[in-house]
PDB file of N, CA and C in Angstrom:
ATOM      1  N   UNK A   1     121.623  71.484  78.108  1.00  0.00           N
ATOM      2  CA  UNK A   1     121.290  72.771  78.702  1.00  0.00           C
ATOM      3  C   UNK A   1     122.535  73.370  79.356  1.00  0.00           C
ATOM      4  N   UNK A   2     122.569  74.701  79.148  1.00  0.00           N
ATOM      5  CA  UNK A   2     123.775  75.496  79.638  1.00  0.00           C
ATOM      6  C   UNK A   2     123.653  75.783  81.274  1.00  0.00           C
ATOM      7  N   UNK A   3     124.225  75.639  82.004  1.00  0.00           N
ATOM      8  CA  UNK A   3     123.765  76.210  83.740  1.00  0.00           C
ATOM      9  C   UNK A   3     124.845  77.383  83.713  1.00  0.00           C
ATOM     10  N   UNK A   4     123.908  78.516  84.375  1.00  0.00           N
ATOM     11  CA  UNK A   4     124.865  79.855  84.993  1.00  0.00           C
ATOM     12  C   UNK A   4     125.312  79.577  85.643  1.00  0.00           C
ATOM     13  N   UNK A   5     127.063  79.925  85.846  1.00  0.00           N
ATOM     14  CA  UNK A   5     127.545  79.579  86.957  1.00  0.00           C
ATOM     15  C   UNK A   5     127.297  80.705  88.217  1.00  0.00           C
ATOM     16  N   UNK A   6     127.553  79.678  89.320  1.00  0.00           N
ATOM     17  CA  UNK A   6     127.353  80.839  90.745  1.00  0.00           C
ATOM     18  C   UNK A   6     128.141  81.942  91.328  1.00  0.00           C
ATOM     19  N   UNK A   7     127.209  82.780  91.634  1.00  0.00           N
ATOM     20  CA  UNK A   7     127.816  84.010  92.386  1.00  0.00           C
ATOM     21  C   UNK A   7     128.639  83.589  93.714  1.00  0.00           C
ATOM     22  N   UNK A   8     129.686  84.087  93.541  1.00  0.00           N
ATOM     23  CA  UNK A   8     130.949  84.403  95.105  1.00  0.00           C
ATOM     24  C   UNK A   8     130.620  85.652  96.048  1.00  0.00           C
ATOM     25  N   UNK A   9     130.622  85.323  96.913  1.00  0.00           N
ATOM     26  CA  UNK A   9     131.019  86.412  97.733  1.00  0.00           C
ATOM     27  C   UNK A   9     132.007  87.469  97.529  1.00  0.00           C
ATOM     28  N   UNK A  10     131.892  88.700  97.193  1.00  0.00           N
ATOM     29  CA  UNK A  10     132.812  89.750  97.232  1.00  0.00           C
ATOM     30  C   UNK A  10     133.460  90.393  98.474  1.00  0.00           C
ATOM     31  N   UNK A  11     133.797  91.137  98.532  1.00  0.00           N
ATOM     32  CA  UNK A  11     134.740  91.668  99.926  1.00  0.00           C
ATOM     33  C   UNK A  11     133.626  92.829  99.836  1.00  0.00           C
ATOM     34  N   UNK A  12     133.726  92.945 101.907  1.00  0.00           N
ATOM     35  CA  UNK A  12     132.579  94.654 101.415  1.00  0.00           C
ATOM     36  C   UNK A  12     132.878  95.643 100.802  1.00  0.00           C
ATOM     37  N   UNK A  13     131.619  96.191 100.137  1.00  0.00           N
ATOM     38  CA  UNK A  13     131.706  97.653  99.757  1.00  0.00           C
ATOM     39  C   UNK A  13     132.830  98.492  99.911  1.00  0.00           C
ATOM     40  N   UNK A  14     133.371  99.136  99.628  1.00  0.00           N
ATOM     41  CA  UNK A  14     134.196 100.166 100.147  1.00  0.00           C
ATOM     42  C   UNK A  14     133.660 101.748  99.796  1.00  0.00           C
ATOM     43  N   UNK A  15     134.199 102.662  99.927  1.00  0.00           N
ATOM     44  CA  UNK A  15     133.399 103.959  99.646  1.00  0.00           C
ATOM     45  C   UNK A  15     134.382 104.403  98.409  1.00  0.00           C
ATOM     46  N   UNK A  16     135.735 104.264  98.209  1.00  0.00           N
ATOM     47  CA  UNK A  16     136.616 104.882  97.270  1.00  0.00           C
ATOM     48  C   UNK A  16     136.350 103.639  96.213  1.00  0.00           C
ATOM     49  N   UNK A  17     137.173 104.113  95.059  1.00  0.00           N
ATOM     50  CA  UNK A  17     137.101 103.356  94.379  1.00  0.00           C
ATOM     51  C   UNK A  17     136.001 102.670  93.298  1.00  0.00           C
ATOM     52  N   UNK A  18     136.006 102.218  92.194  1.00  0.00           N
ATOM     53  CA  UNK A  18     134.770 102.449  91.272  1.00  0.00           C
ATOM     54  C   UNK A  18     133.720 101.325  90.928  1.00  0.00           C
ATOM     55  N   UNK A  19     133.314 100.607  91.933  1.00  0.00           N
ATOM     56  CA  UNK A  19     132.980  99.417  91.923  1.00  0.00           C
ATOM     57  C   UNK A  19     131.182  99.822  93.043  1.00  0.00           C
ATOM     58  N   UNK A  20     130.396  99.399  92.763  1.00  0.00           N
ATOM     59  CA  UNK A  20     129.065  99.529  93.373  1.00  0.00           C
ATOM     60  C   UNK A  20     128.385  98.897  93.765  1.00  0.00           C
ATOM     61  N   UNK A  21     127.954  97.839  95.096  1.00  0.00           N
ATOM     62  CA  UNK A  21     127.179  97.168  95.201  1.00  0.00           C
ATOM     63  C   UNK A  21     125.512  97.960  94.877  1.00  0.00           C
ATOM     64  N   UNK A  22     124.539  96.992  94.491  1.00  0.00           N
ATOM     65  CA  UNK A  22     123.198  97.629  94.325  1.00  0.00           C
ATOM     66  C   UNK A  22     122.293  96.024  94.713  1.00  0.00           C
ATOM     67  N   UNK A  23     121.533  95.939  96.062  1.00  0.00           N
ATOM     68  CA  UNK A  23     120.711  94.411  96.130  1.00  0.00           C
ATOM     69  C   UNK A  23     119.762  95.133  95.302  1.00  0.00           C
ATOM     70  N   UNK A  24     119.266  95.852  94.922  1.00  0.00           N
ATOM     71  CA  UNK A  24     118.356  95.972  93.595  1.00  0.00           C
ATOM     72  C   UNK A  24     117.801  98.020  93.477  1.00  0.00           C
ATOM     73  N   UNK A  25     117.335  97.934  92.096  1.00  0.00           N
ATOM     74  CA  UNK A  25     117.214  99.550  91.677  1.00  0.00           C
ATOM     75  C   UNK A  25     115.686  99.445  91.149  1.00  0.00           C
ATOM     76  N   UNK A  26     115.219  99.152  92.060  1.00  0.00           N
ATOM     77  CA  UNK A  26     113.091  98.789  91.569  1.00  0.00           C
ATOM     78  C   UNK A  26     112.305 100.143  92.069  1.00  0.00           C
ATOM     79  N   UNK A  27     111.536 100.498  91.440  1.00  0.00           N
ATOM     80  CA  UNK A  27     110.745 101.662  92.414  1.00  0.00           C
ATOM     81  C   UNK A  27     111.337 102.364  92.904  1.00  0.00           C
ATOM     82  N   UNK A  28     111.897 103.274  91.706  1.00  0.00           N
ATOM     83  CA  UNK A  28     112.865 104.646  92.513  1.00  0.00           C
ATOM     84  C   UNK A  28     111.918 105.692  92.659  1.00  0.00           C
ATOM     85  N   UNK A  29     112.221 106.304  93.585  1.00  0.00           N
ATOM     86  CA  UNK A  29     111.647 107.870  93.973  1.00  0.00           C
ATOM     87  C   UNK A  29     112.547 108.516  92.715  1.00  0.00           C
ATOM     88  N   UNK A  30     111.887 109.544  92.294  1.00  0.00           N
ATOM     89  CA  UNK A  30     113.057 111.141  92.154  1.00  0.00           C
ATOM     90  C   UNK A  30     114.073 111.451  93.107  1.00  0.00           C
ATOM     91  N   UNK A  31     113.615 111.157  93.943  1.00  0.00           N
ATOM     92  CA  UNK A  31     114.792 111.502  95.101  1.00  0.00           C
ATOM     93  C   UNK A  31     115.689 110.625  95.399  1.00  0.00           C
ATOM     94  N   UNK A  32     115.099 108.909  95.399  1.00  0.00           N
ATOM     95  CA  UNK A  32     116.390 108.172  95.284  1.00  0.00           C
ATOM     96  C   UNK A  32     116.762 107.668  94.116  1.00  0.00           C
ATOM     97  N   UNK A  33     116.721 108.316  92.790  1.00  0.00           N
ATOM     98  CA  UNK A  33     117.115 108.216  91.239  1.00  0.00           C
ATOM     99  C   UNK A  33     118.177 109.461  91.345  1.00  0.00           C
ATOM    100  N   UNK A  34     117.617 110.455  92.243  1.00  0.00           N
ATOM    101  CA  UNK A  34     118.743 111.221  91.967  1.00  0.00           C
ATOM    102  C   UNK A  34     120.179 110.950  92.928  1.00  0.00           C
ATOM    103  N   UNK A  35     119.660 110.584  94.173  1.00  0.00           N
ATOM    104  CA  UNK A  35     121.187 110.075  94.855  1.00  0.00           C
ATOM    105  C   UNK A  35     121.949 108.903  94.413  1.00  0.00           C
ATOM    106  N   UNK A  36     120.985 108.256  93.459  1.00  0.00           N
ATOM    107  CA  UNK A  36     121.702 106.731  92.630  1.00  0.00           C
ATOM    108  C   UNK A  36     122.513 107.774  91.689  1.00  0.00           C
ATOM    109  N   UNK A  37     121.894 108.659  91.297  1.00  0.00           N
ATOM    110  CA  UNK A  37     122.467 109.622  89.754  1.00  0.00           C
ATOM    111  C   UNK A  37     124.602 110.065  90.760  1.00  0.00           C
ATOM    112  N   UNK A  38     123.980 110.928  91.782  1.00  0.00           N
ATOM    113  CA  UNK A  38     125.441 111.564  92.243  1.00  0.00           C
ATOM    114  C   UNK A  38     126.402 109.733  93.048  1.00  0.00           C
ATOM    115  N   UNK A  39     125.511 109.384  93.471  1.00  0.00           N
ATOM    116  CA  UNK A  39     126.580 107.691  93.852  1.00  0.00           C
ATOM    117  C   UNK A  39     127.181 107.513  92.281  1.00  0.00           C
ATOM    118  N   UNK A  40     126.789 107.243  91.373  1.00  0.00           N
ATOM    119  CA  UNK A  40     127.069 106.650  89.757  1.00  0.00           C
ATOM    120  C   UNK A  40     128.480 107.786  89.389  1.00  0.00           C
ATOM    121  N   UNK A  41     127.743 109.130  89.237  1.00  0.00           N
ATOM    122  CA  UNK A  41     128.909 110.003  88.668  1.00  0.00           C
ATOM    123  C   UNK A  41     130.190 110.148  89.793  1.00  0.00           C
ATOM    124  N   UNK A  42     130.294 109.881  91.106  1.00  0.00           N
ATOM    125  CA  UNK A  42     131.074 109.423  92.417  1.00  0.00           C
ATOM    126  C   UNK A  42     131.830 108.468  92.101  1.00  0.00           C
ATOM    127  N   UNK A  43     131.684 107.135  91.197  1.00  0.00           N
ATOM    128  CA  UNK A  43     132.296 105.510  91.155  1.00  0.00           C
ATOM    129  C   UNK A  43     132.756 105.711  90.165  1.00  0.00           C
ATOM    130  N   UNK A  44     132.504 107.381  88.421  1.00  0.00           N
ATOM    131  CA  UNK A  44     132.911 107.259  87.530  1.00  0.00           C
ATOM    132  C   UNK A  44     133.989 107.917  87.260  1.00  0.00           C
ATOM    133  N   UNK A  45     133.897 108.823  88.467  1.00  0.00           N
ATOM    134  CA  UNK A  45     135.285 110.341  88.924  1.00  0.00           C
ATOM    135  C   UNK A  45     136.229 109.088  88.968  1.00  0.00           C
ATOM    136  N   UNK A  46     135.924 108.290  90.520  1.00  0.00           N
ATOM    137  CA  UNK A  46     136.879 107.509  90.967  1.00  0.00           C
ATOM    138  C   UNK A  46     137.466 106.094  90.258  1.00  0.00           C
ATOM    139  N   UNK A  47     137.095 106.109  89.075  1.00  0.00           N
ATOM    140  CA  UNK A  47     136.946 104.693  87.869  1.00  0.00           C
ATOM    141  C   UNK A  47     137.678 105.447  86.332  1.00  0.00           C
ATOM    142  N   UNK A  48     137.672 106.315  86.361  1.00  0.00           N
ATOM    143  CA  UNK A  48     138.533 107.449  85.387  1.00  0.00           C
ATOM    144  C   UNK A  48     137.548 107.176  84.162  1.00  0.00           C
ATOM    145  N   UNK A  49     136.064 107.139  84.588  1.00  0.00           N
ATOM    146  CA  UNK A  49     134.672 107.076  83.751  1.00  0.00           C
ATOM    147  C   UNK A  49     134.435 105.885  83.428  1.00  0.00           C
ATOM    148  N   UNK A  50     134.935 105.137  84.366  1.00  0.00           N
ATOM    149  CA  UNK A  50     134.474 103.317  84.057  1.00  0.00           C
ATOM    150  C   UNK A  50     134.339 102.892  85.506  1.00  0.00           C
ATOM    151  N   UNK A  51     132.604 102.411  85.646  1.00  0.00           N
ATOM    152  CA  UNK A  51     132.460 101.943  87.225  1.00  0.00           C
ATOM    153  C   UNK A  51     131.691 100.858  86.730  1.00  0.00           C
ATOM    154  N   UNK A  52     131.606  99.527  87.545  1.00  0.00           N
ATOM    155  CA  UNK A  52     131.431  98.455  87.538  1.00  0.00           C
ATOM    156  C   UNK A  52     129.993  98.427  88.557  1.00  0.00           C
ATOM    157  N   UNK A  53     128.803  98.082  88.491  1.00  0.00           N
ATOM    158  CA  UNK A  53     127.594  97.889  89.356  1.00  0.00           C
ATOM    159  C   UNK A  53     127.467  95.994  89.419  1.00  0.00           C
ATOM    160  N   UNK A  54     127.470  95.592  90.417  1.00  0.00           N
ATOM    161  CA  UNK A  54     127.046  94.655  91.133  1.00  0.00           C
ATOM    162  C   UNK A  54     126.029  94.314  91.750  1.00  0.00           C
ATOM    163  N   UNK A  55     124.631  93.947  90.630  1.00  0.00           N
ATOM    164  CA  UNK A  55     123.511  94.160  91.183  1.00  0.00           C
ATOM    165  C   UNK A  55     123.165  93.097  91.724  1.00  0.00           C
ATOM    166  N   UNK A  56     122.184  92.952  92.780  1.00  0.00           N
ATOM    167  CA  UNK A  56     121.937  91.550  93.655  1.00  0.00           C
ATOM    168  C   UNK A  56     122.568  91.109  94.442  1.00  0.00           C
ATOM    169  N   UNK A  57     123.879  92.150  94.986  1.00  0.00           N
ATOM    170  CA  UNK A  57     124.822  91.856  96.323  1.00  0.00           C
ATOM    171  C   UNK A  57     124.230  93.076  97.161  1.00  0.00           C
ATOM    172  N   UNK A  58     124.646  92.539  98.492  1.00  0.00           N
ATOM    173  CA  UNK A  58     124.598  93.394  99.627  1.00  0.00           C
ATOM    174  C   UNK A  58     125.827  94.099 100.190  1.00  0.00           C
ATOM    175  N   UNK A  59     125.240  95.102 100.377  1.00  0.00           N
ATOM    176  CA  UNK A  59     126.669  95.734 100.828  1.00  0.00           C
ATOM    177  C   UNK A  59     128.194  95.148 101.888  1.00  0.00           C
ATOM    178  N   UNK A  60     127.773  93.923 102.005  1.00  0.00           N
ATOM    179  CA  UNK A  60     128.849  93.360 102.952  1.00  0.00           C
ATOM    180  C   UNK A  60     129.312  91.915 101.286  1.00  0.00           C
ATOM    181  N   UNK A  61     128.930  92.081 100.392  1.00  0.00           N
ATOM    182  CA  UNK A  61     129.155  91.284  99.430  1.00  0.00           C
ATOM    183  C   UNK A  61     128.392  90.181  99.495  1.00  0.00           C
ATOM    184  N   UNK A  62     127.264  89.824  99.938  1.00  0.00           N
ATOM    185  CA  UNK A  62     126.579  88.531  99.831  1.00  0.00           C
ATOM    186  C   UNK A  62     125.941  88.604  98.649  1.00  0.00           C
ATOM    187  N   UNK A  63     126.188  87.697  97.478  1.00  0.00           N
ATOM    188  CA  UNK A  63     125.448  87.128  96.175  1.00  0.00           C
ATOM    189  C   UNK A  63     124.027  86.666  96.523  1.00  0.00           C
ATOM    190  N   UNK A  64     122.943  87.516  97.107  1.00  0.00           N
ATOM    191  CA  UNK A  64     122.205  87.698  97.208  1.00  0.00           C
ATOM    192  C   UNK A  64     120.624  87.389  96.118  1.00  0.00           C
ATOM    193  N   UNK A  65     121.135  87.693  95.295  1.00  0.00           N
ATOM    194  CA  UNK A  65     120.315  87.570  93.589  1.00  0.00           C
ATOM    195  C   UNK A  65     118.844  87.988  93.853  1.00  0.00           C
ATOM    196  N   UNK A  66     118.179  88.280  92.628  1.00  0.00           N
ATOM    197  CA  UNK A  66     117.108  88.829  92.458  1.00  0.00           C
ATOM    198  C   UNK A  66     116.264  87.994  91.759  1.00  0.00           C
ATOM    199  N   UNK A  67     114.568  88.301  91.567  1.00  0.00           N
ATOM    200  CA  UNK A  67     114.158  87.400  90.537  1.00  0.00           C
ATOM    201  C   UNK A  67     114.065  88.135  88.838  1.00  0.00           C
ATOM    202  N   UNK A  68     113.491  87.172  88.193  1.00  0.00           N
ATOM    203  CA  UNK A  68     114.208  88.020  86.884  1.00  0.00           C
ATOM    204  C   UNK A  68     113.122  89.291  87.099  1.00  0.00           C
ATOM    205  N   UNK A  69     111.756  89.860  87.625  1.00  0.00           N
ATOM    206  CA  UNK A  69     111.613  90.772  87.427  1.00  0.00           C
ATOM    207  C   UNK A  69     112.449  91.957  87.897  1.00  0.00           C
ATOM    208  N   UNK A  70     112.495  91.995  89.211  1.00  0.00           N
ATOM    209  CA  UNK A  70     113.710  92.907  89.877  1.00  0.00           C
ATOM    210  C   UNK A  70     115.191  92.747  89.294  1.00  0.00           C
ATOM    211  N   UNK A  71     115.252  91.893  88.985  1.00  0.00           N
ATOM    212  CA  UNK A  71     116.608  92.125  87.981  1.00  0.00           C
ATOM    213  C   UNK A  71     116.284  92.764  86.715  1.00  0.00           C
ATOM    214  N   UNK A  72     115.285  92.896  85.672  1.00  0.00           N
ATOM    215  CA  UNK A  72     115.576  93.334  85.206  1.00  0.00           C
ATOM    216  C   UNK A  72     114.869  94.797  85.337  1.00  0.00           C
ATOM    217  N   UNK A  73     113.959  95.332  86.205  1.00  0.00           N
ATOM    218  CA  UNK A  73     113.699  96.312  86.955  1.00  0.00           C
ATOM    219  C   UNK A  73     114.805  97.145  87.461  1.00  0.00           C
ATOM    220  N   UNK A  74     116.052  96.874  88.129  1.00  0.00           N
ATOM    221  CA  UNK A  74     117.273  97.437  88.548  1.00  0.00           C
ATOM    222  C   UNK A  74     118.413  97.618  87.223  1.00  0.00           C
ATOM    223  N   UNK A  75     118.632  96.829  86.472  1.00  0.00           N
ATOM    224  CA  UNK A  75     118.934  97.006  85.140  1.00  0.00           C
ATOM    225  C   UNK A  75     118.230  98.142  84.172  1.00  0.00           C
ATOM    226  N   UNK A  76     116.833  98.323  83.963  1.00  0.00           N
ATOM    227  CA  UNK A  76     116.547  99.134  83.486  1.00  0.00           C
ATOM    228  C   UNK A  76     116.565 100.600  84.214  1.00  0.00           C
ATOM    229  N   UNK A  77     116.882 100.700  85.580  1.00  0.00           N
ATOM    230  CA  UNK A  77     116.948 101.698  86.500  1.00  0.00           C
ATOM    231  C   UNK A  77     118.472 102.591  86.247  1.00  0.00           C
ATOM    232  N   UNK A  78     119.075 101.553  86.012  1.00  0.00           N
ATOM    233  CA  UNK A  78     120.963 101.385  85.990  1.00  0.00           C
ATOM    234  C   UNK A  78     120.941 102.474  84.871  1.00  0.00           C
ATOM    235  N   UNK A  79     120.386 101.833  83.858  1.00  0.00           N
ATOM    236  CA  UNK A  79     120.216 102.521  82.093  1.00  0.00           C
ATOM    237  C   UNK A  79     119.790 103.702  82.343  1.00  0.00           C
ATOM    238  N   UNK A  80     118.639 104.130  83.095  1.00  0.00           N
ATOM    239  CA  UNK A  80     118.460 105.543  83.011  1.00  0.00           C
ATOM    240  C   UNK A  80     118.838 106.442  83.616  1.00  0.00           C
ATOM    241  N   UNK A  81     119.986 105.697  84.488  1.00  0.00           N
ATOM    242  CA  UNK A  81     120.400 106.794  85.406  1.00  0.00           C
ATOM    243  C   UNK A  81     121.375 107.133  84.279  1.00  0.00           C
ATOM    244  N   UNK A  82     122.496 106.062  84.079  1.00  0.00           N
ATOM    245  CA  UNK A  82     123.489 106.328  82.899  1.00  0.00           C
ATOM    246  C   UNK A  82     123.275 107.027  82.129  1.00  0.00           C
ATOM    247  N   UNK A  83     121.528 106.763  81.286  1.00  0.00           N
ATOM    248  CA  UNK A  83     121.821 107.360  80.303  1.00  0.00           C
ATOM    249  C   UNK A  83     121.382 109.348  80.595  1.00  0.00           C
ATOM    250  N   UNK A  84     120.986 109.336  81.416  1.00  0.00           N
ATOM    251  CA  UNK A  84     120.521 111.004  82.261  1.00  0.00           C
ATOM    252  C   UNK A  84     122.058 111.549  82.198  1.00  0.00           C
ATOM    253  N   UNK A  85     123.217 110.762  82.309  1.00  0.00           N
ATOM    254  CA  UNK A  85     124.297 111.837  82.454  1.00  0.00           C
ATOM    255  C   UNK A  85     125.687 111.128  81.327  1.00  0.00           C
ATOM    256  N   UNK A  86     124.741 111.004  79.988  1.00  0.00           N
ATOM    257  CA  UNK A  86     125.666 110.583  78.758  1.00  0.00           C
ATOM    258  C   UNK A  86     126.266 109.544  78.922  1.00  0.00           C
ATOM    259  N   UNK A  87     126.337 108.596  80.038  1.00  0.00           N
ATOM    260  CA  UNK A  87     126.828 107.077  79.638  1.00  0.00           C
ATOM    261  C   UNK A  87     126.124 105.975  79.176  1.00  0.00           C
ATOM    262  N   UNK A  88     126.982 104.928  79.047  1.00  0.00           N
ATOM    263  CA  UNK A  88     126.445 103.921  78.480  1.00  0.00           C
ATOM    264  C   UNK A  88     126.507 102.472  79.800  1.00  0.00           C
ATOM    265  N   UNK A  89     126.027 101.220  79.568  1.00  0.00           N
ATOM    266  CA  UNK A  89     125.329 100.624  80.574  1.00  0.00           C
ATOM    267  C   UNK A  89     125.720  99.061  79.385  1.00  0.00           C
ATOM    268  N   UNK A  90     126.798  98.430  79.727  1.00  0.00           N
ATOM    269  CA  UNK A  90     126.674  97.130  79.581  1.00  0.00           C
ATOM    270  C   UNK A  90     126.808  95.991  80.431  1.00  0.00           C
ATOM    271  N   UNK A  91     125.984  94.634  79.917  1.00  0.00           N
ATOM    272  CA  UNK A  91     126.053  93.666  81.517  1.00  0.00           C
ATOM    273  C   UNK A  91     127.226  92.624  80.943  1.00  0.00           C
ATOM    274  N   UNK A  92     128.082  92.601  81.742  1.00  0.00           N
ATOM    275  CA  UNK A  92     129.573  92.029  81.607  1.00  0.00           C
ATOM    276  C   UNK A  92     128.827  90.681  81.657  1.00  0.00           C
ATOM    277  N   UNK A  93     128.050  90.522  82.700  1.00  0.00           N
ATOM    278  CA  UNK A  93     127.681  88.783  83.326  1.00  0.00           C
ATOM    279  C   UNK A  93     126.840  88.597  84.140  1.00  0.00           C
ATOM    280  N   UNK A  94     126.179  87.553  83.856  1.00  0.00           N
ATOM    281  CA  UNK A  94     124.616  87.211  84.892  1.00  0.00           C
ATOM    282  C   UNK A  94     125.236  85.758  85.676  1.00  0.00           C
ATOM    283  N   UNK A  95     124.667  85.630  86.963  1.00  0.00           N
ATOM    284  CA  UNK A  95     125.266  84.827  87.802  1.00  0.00           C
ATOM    285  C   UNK A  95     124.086  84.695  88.914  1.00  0.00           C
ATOM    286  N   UNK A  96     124.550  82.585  89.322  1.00  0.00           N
ATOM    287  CA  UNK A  96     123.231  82.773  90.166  1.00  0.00           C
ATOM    288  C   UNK A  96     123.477  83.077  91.602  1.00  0.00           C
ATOM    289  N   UNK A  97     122.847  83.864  92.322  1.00  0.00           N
ATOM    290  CA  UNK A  97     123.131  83.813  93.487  1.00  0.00           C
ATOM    291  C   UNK A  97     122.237  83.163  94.665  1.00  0.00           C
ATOM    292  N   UNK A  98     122.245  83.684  95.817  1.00  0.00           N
ATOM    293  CA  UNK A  98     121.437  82.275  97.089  1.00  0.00           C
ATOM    294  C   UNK A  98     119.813  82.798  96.710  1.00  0.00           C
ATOM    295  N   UNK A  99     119.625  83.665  96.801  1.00  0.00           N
ATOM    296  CA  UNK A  99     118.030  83.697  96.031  1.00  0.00           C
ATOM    297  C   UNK A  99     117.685  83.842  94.628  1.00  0.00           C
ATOM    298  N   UNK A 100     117.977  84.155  93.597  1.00  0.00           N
ATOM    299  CA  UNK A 100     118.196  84.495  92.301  1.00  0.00           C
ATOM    300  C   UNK A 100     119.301  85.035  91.566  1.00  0.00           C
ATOM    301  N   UNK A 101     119.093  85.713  90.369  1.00  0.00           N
ATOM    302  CA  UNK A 101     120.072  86.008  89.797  1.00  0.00           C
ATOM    303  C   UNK A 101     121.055  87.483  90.226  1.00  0.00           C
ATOM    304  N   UNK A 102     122.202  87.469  89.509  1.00  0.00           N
ATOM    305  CA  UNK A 102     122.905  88.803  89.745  1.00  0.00           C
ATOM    306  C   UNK A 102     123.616  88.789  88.677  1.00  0.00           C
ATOM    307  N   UNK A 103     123.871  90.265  88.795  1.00  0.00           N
ATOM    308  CA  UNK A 103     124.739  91.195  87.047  1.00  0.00           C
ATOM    309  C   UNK A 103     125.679  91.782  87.785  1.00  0.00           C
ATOM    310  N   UNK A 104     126.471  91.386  86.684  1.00  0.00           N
ATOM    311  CA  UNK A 104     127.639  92.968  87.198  1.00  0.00           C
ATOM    312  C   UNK A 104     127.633  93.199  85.196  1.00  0.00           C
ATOM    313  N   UNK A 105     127.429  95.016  86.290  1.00  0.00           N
ATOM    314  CA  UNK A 105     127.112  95.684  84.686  1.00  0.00           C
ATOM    315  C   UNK A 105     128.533  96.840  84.677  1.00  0.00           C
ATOM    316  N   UNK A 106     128.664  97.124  83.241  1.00  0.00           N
ATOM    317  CA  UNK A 106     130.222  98.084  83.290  1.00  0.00           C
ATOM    318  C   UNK A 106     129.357  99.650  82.664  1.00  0.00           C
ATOM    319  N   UNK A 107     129.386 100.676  83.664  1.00  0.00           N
ATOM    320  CA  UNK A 107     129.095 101.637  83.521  1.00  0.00           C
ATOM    321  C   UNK A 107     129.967 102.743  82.549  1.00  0.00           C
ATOM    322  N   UNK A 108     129.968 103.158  81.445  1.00  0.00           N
ATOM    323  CA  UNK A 108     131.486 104.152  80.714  1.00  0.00           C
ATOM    324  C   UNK A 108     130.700 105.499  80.731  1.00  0.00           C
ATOM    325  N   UNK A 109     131.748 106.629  80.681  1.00  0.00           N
ATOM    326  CA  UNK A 109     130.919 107.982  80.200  1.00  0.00           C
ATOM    327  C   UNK A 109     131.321 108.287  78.805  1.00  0.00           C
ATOM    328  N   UNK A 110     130.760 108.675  78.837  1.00  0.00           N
ATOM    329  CA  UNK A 110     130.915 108.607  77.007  1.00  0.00           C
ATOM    330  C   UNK A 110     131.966 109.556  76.319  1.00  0.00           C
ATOM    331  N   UNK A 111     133.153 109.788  76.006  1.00  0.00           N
ATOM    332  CA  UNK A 111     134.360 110.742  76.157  1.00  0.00           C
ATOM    333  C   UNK A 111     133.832 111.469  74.836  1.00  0.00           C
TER     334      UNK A 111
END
C-alpha cells in the first residue's frame, strides 16, 4: 500500500503575491462565491495568471486537512469559480494533514 505523505506547515498567508490559503470552499453563498471569484482573479493579476490554492490550511499555515467530503466539496467550489472567469483548475498534490486531507491546486487563465 502506497501512504500520502504529510502536510508541513506553510508560512502565513500573505496578501500580495499568488498563492491562497482556503481551510475549505463547502456551502458557498452567491455572495461568498463571488468574493472567492474577485480573491481568485486578485492571486491571478498577482501570479501573471497562475495562482496556487492551498486547500485545508489555515490562514496562519496550519495543514489542517479536510475529510474527503469537504475536500472534495472545496475542490469542486475551486472549479467553478475558475471556470466562471475562463480558467482552468488542476490538483498538483493531495497530502495528509492533522485532521484530514489537503490539495494544493494550480489555478491558470486561459491566454
Amino acid at each position: 500500500k502506497v501512504s500520502t505523505p504529510s502536510a508541513v506547515w506553510l508560512p502565513p498567508e500573505v496578501e500580495e503575491g499568488n498563492m491562497e490559503y482556503k481551510l475549505k470552499l463547502v456551502n458557498l453563498t452567491q455572495e461568498q462565491f463571488n468574493h472567492r471569484l474577485t480573491q481568485m482573479n486578485w492571486r491571478l493579476n498577482e501570479g501573471e495568471n497562475r495562482a496556487i490554492y492551498q486547500i485545508g490550511y489555515g490562514d496562519n499555515g496550519r495543514p489542517v486537512g479536510l475529510n474527503d467530503y469537504e475536500l472534495q466539496e472545496s475542490l469542486n467550489s475551486l472549479n467553478r469559480i475558475a471556470s466562471s472567469i475562463d480558467c482552468t483548475s488542476q490538483i498538483e498534490k493531495v497530502l495528509v494533514g492533522e485532521q484530514g486531507r489537503t490539495a494544493q491546486v494550480l489555478v491558470l487563465r486561459r491566454e
